[in-house]
Protein backbone atom coordinates (compact mmCIF):
# COMPACT_ATOMS: atom_id res chain seq x y z
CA UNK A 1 -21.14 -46.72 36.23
CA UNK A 2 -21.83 -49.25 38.99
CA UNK A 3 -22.97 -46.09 41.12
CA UNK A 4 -25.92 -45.49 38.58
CA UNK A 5 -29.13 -47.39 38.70
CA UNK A 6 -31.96 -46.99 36.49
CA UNK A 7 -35.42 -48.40 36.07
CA UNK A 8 -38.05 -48.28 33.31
CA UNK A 9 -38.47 -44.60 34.03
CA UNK A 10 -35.56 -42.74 33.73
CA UNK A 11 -34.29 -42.01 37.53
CA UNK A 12 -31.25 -42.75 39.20
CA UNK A 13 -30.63 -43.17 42.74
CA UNK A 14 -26.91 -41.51 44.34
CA UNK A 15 -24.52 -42.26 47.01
CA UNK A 16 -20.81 -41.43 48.54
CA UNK A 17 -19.31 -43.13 46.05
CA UNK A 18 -21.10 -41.94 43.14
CA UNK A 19 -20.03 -38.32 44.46
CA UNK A 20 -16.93 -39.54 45.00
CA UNK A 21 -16.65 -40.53 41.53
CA UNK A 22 -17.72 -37.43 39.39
CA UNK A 23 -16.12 -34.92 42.19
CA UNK A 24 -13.23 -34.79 39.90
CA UNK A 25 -15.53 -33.76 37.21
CA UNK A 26 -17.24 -31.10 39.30
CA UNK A 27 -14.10 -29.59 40.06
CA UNK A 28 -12.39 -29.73 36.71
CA UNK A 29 -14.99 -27.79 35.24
CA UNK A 30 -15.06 -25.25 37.85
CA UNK A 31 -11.51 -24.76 37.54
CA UNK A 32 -12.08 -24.44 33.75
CA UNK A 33 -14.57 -22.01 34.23
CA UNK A 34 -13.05 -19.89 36.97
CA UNK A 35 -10.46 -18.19 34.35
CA UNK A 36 -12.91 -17.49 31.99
CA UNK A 37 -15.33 -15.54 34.76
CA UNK A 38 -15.00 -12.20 36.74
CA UNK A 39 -12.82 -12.14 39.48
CA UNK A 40 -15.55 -11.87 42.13
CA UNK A 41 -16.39 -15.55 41.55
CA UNK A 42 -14.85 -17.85 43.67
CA UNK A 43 -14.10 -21.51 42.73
CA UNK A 44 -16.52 -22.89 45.95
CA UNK A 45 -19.37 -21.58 44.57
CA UNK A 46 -18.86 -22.68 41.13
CA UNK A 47 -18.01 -26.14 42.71
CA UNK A 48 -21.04 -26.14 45.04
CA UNK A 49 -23.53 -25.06 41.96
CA UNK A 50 -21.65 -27.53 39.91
CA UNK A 51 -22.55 -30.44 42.41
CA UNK A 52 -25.85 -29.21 42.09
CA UNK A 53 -26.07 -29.70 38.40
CA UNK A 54 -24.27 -33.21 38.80
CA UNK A 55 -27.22 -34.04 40.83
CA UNK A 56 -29.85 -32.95 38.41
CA UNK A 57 -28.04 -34.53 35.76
CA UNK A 58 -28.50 -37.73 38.05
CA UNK A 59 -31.89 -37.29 38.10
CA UNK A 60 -32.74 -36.55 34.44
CA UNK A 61 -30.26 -38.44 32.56
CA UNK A 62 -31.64 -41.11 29.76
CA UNK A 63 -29.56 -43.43 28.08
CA UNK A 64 -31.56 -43.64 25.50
CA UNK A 65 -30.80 -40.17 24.02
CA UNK A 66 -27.30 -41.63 23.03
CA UNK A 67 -25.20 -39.29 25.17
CA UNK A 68 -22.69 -40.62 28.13
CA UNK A 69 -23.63 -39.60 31.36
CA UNK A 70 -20.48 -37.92 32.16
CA UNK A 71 -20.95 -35.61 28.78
CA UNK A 72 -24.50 -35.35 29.37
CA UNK A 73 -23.55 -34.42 33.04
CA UNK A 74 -20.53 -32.16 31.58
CA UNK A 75 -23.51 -30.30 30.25
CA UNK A 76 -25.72 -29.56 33.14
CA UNK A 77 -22.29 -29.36 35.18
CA UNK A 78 -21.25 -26.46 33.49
CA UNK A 79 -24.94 -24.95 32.44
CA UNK A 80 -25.23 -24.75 36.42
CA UNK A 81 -21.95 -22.79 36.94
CA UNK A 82 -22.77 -20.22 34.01
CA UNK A 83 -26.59 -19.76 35.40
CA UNK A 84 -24.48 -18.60 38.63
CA UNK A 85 -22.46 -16.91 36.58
CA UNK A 86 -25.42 -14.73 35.49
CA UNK A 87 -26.75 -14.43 38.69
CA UNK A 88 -23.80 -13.17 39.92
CA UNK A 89 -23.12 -10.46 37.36
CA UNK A 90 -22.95 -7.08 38.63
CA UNK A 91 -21.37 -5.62 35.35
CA UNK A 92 -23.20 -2.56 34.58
CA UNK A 93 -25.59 -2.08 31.72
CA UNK A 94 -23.06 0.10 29.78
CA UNK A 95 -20.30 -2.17 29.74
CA UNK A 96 -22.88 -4.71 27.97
CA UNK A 97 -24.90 -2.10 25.44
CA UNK A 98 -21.28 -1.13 24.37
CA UNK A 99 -20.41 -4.81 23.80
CA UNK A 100 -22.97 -5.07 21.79
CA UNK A 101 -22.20 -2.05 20.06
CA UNK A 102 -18.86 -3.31 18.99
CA UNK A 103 -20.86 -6.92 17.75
CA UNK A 104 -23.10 -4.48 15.55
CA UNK A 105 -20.26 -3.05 14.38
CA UNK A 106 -18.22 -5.35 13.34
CA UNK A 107 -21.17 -7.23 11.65
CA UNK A 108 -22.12 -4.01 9.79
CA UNK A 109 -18.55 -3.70 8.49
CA UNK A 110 -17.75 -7.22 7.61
CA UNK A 111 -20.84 -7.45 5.79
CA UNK A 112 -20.38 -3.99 3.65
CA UNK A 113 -16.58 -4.63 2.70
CA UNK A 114 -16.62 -8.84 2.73
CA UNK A 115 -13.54 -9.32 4.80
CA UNK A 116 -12.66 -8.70 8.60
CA UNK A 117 -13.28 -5.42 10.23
CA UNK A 118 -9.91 -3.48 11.88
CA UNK A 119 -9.67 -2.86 14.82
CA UNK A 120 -9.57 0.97 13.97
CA UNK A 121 -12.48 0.63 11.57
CA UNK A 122 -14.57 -0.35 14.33
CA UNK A 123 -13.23 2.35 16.91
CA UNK A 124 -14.15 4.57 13.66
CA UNK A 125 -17.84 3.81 13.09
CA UNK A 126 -18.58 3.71 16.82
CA UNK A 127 -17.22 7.45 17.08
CA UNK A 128 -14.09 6.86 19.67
CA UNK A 129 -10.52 6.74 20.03
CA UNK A 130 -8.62 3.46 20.14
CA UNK A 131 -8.17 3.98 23.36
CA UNK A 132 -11.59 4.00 24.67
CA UNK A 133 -11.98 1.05 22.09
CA UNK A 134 -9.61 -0.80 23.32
CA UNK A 135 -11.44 -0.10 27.03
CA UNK A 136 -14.45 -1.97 25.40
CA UNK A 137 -12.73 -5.04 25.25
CA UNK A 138 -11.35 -4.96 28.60
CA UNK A 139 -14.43 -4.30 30.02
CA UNK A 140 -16.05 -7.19 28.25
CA UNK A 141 -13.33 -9.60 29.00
CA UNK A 142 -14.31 -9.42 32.61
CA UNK A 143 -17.97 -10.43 32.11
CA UNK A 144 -19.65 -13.37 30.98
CA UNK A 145 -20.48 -11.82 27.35
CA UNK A 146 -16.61 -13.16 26.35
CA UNK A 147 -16.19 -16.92 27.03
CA UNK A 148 -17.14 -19.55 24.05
CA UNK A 149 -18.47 -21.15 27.25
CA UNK A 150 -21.29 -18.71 27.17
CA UNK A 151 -21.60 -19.11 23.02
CA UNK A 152 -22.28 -22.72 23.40
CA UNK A 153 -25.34 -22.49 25.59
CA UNK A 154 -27.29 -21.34 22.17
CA UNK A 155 -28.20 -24.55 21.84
CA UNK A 156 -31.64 -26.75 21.99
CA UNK A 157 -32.44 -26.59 25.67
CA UNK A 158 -31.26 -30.09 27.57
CA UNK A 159 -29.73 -32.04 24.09
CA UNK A 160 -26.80 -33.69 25.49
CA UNK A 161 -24.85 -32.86 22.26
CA UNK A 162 -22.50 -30.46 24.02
CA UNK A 163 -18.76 -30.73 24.28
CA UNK A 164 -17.04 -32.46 27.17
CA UNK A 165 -16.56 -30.70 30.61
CA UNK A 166 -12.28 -31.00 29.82
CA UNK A 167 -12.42 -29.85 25.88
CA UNK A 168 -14.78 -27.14 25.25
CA UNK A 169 -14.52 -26.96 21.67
CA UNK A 170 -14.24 -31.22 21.18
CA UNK A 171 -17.60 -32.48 19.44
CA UNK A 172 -18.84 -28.95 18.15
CA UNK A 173 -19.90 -30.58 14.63
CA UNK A 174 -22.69 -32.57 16.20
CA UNK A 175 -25.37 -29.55 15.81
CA UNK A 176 -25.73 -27.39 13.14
CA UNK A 177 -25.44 -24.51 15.82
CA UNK A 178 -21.36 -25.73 16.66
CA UNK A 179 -21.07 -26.57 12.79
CA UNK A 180 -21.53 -22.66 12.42
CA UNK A 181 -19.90 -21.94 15.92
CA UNK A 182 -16.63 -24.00 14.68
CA UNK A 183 -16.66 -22.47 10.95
CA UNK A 184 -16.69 -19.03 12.35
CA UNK A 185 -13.40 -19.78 15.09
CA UNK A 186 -12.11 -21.33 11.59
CA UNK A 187 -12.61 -18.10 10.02
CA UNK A 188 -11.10 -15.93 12.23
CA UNK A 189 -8.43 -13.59 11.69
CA UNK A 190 -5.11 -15.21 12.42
CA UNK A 191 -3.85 -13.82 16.24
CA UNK A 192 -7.09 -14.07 17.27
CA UNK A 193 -8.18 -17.60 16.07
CA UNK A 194 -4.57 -18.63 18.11
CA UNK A 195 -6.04 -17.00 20.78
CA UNK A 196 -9.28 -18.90 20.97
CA UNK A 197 -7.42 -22.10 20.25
CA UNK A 198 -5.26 -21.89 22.55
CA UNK A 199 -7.27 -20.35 25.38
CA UNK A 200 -9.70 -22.73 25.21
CA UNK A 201 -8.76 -26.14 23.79
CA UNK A 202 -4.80 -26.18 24.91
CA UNK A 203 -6.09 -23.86 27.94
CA UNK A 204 -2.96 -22.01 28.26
CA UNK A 205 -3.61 -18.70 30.56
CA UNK A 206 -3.35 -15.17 28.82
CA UNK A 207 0.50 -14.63 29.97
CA UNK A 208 1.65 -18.00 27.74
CA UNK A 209 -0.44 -17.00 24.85
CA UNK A 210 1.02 -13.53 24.87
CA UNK A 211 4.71 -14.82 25.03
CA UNK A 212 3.59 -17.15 22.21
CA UNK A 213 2.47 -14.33 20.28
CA UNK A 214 5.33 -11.98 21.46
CA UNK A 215 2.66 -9.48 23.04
CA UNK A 216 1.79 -7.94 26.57
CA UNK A 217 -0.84 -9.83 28.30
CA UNK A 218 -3.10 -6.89 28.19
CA UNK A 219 -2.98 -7.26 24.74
CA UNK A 220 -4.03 -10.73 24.59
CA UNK A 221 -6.78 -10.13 26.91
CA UNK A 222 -7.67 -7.42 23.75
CA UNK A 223 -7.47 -10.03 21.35
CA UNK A 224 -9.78 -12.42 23.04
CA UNK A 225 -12.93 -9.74 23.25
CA UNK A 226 -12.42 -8.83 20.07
CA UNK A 227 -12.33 -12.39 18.88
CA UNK A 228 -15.50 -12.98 21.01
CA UNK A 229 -17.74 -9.96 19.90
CA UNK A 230 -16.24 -10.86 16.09
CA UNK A 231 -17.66 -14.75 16.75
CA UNK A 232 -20.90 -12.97 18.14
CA UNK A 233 -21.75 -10.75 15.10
CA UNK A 234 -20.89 -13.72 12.83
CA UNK A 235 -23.17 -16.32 14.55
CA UNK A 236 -25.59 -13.37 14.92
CA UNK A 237 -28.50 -15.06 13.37
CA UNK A 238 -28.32 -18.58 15.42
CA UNK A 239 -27.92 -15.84 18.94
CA UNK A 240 -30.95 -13.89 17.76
CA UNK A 241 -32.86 -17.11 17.09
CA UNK A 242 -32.39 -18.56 20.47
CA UNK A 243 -33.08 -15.40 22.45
């Protein structure tokens, strides 16, 4: 980009236009983000952390590593607005311990029978109703522990081998980690790999996919915590690793 100078030590120096020209960016991926975030987080301050990350991706980028600087600024971009994200999270420590209690268990019963656990097999070895499952995964959908977003920072620290800001799941074969990560979406069961797909690659909103699938909206959201937690207990060794 004309904007971008560099010198023999990697540093770049920034102007109007060069915020000019990636302000699209910024906002693209906020917008991307905001439906995948709780409600309490408004798309100015993902836009205003974003710029923020655009900067330090200014600052740090190196050619040399092979990347583009608008994917390798797609990165930090969006690695900003998710550390906000996290600051931001009031959910409270139940709503996570029992998300994590549904991973376990779904991990425990895939493993014992070799195909995918139901959803009542689950509600079964937790001890609940299907209702109060089914509250689970409502719960989760409104924090940061369900968004792919959130998968795909378990990943080496700063490697600009991430997917682009507009196509989260584009480019997930270049580390063994989104290999794994696009083996397991692969592997899910049907309605929810449609869910993923299409939440997050076609980026239609939970209403479409529901209409799609000929369910309520509600039910959709369902699918896609389920889907997560499922993706969570399968890539359960690469999350433990990296934490």
């Amino acid at each position: 980009m004309n904007s971008i100078q560099q010198s023999s030590k990697p540093c770049m120096t920034v102007d109007k236009s060069f915020i000019l020209e990636y302000e699209e960016l910024v906002t693209r991926i906020a917008r991307h983000t905001l439906q995948k975030v709780p409600q309490s987080i408004q798309l100015d301050d993902l836009v205003q952390v974003g710029m923020i990350g655009l900067l330090e991706a200014l600052n740090n980028f190196d050619e040399n590593q092979g990347a583009s600087f608008e994917t390798y600024a797609g990165i930090r971009i969006r690695g900003a607005m998710l550390d906000e994200v996290r600051k931001l999270d009031w959910t409270p420590r139940s709503v996570h311990k029992k998300a994590r209690m549904v991973s376990q268990a779904i991990q425990e019963i895939e493993h014992k029978t070799g195909r995918d656990a139901r959803d009542s097999e689950v509600a079964e070895a937790l001890g609940i109703n299907m209702d109060d499952y089914h509250k689970i995964l409502r719960d989760s959908h409104e924090t940061r522990l369900s968004s792919i977003d959130e998968l795909l920072q378990v990943n080496e620290p700063g490697t600009p081998t991430a997917t682009s800001s507009s196509e989260p799941l584009e480019g997930l074969s270049q580390t063994g980690f989104r290999e794994a990560l696009e083996q397991a979406i692969s592997g899910l069961p049907e309605r929810e790999r449609i869910v993923i797909q299409s939440y997050y690659e076609e980026e239609d909103n939970l209403r479409v996919i529901g209409n799609q699938l000929g369910v309520s909206e509600s039910r959709v959201c369902q699918i896609h915590s389920q889907a997560i937690l499922r993706l969570r207990a399968r890539m359960g060794a690469w999350i433990d690793g990296q934490n």
